[in-house]
Protein backbone atom coordinates (compact mmCIF):
# COMPACT_ATOMS: atom_id res chain seq x y z
CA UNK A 1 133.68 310.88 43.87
CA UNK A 2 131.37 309.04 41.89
CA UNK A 3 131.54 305.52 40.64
CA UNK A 4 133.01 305.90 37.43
CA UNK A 5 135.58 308.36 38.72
CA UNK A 6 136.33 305.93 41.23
CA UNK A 7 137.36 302.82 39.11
CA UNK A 8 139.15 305.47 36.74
CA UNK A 9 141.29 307.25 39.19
CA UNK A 10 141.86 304.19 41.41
CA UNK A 11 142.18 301.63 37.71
CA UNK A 12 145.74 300.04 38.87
CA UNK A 13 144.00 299.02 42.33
CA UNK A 14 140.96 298.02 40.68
CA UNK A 15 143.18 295.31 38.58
CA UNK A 16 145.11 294.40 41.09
CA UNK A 17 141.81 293.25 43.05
CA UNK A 18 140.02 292.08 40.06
CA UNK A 19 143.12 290.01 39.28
CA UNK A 20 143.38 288.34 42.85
CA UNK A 21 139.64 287.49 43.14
CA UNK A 22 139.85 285.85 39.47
CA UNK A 23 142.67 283.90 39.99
CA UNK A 24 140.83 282.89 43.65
CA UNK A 25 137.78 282.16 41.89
CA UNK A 26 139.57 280.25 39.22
CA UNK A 27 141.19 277.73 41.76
CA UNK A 28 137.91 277.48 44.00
CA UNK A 29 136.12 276.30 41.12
CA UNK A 30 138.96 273.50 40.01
CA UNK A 31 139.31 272.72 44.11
CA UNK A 32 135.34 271.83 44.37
CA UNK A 33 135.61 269.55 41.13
CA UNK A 34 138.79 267.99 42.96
CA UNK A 35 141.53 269.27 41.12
CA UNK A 36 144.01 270.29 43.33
CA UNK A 37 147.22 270.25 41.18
CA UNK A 38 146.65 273.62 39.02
CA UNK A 39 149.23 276.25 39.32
CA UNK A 40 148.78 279.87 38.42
CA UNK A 41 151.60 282.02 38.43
CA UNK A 42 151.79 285.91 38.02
CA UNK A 43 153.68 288.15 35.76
CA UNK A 44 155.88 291.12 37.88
CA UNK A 45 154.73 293.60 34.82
CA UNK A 46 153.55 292.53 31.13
CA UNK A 47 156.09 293.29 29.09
CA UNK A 48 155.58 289.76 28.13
CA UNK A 49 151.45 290.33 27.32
CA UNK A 50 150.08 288.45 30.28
CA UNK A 51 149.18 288.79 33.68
CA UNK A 52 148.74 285.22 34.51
CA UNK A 53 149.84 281.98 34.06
CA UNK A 54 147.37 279.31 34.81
CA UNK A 55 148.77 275.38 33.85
CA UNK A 56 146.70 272.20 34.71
CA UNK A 57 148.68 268.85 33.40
CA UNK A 58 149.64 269.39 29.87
CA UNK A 59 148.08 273.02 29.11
CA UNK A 60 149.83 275.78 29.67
CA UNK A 61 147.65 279.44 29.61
CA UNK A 62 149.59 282.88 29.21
CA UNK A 63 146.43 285.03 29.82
CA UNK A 64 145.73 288.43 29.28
CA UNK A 65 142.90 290.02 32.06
CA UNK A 66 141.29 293.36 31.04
CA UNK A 67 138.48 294.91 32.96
CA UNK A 68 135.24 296.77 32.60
CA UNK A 69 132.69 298.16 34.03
CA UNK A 70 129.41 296.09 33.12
CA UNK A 71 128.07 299.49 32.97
CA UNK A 72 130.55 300.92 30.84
CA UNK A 73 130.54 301.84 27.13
CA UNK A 74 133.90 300.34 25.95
CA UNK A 75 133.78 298.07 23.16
CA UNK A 76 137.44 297.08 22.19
CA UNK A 77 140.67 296.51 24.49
CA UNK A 78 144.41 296.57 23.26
CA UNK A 79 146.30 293.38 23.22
CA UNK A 80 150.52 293.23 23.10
CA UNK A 81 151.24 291.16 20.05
CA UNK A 82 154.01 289.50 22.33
CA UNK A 83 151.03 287.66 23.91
CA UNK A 84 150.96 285.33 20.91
CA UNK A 85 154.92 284.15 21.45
CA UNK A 86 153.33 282.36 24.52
CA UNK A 87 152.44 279.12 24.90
CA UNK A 88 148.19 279.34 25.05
CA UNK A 89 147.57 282.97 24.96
CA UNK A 90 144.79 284.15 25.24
CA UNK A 91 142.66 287.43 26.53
CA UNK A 92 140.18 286.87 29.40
CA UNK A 93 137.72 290.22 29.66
CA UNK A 94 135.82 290.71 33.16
CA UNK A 95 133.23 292.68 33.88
CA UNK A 96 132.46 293.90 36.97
CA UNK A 97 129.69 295.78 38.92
CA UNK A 98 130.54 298.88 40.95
CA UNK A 99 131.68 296.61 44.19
CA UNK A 100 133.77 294.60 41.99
CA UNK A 101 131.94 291.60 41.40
CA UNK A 102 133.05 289.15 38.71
CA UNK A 103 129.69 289.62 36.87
CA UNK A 104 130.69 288.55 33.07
CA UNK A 105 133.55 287.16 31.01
CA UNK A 106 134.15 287.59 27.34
CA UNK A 107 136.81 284.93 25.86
CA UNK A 108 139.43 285.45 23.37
CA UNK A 109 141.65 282.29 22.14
CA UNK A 110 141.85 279.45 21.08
CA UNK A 111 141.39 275.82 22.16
CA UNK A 112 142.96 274.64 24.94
CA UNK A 113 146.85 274.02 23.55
CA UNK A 114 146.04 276.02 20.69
CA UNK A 115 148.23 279.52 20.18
CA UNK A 116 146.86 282.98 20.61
CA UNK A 117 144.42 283.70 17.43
CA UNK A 118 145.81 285.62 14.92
CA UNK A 119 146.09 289.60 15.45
CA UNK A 120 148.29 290.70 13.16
CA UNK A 121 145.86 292.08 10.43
CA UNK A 122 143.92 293.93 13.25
CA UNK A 123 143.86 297.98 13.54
CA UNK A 124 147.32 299.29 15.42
CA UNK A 125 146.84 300.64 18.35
CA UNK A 126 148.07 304.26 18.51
CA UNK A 127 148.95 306.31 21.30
CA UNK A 128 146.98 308.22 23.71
CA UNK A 129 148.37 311.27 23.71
CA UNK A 130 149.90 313.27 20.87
CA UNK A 131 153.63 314.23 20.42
CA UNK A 132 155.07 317.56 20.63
CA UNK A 133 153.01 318.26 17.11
CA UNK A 134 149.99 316.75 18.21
CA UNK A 135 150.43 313.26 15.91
CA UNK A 136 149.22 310.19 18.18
CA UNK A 137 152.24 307.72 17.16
CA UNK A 138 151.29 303.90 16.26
CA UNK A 139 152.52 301.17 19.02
CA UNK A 140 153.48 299.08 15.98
CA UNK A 141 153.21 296.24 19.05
CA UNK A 142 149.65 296.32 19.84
CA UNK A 143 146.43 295.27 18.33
CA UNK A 144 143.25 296.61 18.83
CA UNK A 145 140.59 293.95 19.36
CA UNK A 146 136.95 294.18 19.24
CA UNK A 147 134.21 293.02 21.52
CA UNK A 148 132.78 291.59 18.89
CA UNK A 149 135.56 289.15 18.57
CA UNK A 150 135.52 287.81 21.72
CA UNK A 151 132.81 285.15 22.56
CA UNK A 152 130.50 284.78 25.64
CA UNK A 153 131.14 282.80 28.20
CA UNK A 154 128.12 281.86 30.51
CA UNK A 155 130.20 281.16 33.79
CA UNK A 156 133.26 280.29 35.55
CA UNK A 157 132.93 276.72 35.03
CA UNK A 158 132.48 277.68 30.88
CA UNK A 159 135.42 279.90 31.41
CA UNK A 160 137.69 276.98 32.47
CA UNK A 161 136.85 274.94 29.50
CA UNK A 162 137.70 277.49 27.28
CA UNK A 163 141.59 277.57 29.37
CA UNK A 164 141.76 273.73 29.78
CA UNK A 165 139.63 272.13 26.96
CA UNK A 166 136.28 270.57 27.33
CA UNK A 167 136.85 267.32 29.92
CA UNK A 168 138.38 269.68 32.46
CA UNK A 169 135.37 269.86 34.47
CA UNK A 170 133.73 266.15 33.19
């Protein structure tokens, strides 16, 4: 099996990882700059648009993780619009190499304490796969978001500024 079969077939384990080393990575960095009081909590399934919870005093982050390959060609993800009913949503995108190293994150939201940007004039997701006639149904839900829209974030330490505002890491 090749690589790119690999993190297709096996995508749910591949998430699950990706989601433990992040959130590991995530309170690592805040434990070396002496924050020990930061909780992160995790979702049983998204019906709520997050995976994670991550709060640290007064913030409060309901964040959406989706992964890609740094290799890969996809250039928008889907995002529930439930995710912006949450306190601090947002949409964290990883990218990893082929052993699952955290290599890049792109960051969608906004301030620290600030609501999940607007999505509600983005394109509607449809469905993968076709009904009995072949029409791919709209998931009148979801939002497709482009790559484009999400900015660059240099590093962990970046990444964490973006969740908990700019003195986080001061």
């Amino acid at each position: 099996m090749d690589e790119k079969q690999k993190h297709s077939v096996h995508s749910t384990l591949r998430e699950n990882i990706i989601e433990h080393l992040f959130a590991g990575e995530l309170l690592r960095r805040l434990w070396q700059h002496d924050i020990f009081d930061a909780e992160i909590l995790k979702s049983e399934f998204d019906a709520g648009g997050y995976d994670l919870v991550l709060t640290y005093q007064n913030v409060t982050r309901h964040i959406q993780l989706k992964v890609s390959r740094e290799t890969g060609s996809r250039t928008e993800i889907n995002v529930s619009m439930r995710l912006a009913e949450k306190p601090g949503g947002c949409v964290v995108w990883i990218f990893v190499d082929d052993a699952l190293n955290l290599k890049a994150f792109r960051w969608f939201g906004d301030p620290a304490g600030g609501p999940l940007p607007n999505i509600a004039d983005k394109k509607v997701l449809k469905h993968t796969k076709g009904d009995a006639n072949g029409i791919k149904n709209v998931r009148l839900g979801h939002r497709v978001i482009k790559q484009s829209n999400f900015d660059t974030v240099a590093d962990i330490d970046d990444l964490l500024r973006c969740l908990l505002g700019d003195a986080i890491l001061s």
